[in-house]
C-alpha atoms as a PDB file:
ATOM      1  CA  UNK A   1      20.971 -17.204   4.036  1.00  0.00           C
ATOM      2  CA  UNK A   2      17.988 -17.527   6.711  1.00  0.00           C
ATOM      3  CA  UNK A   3      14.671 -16.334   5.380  1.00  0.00           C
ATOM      4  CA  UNK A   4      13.276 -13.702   6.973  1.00  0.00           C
ATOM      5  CA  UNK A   5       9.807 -14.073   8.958  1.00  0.00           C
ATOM      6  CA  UNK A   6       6.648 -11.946   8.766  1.00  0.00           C
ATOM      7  CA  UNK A   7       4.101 -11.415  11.232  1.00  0.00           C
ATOM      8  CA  UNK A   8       1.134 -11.074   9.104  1.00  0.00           C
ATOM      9  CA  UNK A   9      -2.132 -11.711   9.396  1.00  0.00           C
ATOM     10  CA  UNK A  10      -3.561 -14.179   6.825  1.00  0.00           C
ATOM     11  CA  UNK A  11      -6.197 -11.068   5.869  1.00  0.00           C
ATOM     12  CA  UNK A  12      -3.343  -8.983   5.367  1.00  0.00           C
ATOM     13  CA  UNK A  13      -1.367 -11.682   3.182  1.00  0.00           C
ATOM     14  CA  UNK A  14      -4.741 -12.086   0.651  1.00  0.00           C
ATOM     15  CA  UNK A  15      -4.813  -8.642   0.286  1.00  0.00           C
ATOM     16  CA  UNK A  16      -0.859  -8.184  -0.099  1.00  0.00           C
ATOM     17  CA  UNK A  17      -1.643 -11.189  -2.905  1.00  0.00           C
ATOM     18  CA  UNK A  18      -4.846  -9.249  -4.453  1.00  0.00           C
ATOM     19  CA  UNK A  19      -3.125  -5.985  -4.999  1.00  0.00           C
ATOM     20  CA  UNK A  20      -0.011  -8.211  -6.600  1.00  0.00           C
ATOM     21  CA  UNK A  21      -2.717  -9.893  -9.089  1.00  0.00           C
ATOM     22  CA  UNK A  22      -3.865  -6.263 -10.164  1.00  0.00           C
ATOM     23  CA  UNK A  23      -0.884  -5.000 -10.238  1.00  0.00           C
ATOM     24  CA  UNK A  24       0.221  -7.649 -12.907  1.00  0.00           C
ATOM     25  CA  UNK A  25      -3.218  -7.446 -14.371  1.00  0.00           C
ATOM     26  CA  UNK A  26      -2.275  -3.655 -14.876  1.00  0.00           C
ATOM     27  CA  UNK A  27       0.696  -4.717 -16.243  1.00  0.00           C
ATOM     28  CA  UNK A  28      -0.568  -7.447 -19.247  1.00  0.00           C
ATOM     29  CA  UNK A  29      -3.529  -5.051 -20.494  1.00  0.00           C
ATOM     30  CA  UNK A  30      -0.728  -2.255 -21.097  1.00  0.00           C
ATOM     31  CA  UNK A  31       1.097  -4.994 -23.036  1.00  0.00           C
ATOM     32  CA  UNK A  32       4.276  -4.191 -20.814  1.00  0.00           C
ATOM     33  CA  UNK A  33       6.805  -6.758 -20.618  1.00  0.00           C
ATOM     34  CA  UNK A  34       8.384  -7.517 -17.432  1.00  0.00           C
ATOM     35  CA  UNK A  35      11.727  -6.102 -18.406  1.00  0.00           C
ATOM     36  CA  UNK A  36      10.890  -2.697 -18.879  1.00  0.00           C
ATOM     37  CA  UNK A  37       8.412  -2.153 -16.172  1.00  0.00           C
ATOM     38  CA  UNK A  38      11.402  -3.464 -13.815  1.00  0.00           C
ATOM     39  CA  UNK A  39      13.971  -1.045 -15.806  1.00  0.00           C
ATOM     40  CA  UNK A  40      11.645   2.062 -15.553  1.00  0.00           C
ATOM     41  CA  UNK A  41      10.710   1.431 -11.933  1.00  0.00           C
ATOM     42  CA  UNK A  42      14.865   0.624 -11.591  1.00  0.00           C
ATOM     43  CA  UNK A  43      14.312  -2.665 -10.543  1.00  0.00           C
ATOM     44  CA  UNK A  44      15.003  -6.132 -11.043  1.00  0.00           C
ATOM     45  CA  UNK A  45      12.499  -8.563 -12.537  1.00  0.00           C
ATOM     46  CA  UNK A  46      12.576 -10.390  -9.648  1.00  0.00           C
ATOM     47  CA  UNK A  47      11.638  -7.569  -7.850  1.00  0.00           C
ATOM     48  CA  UNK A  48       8.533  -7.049 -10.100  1.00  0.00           C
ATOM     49  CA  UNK A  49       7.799 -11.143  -9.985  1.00  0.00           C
ATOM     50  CA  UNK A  50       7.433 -10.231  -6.253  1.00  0.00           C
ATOM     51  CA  UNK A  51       5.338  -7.521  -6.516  1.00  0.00           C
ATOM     52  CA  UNK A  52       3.257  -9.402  -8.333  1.00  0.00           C
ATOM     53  CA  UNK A  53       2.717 -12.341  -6.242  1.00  0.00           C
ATOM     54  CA  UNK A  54       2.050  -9.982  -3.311  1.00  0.00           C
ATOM     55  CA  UNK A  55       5.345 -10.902  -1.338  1.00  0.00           C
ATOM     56  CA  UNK A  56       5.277  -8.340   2.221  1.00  0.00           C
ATOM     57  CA  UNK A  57       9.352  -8.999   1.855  1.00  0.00           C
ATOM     58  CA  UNK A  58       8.979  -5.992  -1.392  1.00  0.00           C
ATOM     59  CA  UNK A  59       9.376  -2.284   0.282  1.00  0.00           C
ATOM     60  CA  UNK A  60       6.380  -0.272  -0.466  1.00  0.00           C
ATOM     61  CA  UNK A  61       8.654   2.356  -1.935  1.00  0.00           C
ATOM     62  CA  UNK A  62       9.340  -0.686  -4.630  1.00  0.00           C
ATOM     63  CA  UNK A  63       5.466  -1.046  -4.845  1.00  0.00           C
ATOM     64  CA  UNK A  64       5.514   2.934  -5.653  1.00  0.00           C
ATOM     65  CA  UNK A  65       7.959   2.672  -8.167  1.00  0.00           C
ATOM     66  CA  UNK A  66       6.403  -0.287 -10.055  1.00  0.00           C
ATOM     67  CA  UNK A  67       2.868   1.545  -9.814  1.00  0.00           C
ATOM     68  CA  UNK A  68       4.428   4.520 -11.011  1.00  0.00           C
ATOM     69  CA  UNK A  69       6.265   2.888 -13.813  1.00  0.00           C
ATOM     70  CA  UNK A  70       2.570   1.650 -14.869  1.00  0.00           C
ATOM     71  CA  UNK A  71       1.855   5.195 -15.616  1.00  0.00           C
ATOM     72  CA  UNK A  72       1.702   7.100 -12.667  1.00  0.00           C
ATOM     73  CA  UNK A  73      -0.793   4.659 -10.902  1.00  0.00           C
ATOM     74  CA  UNK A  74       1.152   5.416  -7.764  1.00  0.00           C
ATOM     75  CA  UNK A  75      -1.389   8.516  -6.955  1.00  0.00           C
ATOM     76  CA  UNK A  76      -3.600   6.034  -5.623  1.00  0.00           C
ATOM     77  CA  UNK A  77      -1.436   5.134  -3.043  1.00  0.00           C
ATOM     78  CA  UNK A  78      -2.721   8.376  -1.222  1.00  0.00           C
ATOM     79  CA  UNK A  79      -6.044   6.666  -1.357  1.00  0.00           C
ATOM     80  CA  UNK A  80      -5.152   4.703   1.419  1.00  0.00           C
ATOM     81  CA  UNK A  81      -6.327   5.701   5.250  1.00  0.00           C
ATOM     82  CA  UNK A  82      -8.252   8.146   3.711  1.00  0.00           C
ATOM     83  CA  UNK A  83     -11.665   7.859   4.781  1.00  0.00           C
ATOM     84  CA  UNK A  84     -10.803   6.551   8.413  1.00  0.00           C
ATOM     85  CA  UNK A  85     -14.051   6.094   9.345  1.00  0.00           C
ATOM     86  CA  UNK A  86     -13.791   4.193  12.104  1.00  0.00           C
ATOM     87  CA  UNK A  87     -10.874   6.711  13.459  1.00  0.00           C
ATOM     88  CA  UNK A  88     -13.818   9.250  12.808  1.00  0.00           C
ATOM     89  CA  UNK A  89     -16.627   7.106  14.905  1.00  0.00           C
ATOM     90  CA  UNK A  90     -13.722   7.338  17.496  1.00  0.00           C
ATOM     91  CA  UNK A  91     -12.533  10.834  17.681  1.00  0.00           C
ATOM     92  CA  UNK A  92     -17.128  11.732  17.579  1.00  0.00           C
ATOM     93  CA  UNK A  93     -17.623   9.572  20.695  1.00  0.00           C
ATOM     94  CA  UNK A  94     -14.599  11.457  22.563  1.00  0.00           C
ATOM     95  CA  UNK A  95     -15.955  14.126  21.594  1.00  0.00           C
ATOM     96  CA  UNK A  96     -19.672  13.558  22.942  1.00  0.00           C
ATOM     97  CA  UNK A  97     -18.240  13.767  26.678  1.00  0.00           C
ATOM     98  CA  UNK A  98     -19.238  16.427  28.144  1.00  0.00           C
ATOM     99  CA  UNK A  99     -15.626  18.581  28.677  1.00  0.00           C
ATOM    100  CA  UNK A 100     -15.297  22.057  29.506  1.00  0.00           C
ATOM    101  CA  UNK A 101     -13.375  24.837  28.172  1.00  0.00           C
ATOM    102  CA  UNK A 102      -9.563  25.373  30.042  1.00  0.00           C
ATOM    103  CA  UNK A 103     -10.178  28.229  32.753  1.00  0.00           C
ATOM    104  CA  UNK A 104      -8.739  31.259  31.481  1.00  0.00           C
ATOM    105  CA  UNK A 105      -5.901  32.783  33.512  1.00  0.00           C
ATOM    106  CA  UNK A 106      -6.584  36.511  34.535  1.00  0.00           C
END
């Protein structure tokens, strides 16, 4: 079977390998075993090895589930995007033009 290629950026990949790292860190200081982090998230241990080593091939709905099988760490996942500040710098300097109101139809 041909493996499937990933356009990701090598900034991406370290942090895809950074969250795995935590994730397994997570994982050994609740003195979980692999086996039943895998069954609660409904997994296999495979799965969870590659979650752990930060493998973009792993859905992020299997990240969710592992996270969540952690002890509801997946909460965190809202985290994410959500102070966009440079979205925000964006959307302030369209909104410095000067615009004016629509004209009002009589």
């Amino acid at each position: 079977m041909k493996k499937a290629v990933y356009n990701i950026l090598p900034e991406t990949e370290d942090i895809l390998k950074t969250m795995g790292e935590q994730i397994k860190l997570a994982r050994l200081r609740r003195d979980l075993p692999v086996e039943l982090v895998a069954e609660r998230a409904g997994i296999s241990r495979s799965s969870l090895w590659k979650v752990e080593s930060g493998s973009p091939a792993v859905a992020i709905g299997i990240y969710a589930a592992v996270l969540h099988a952690l002890g509801g760490m997946d909460k965190d996942i809202l985290l994410v995007a959500k102070d966009d500040e440079m979205g925000r710098q964006m959307q302030d300097l369209n909104l410095l033009t000067k615009k004016r109101a629509a004209r009002r139809k009589k």
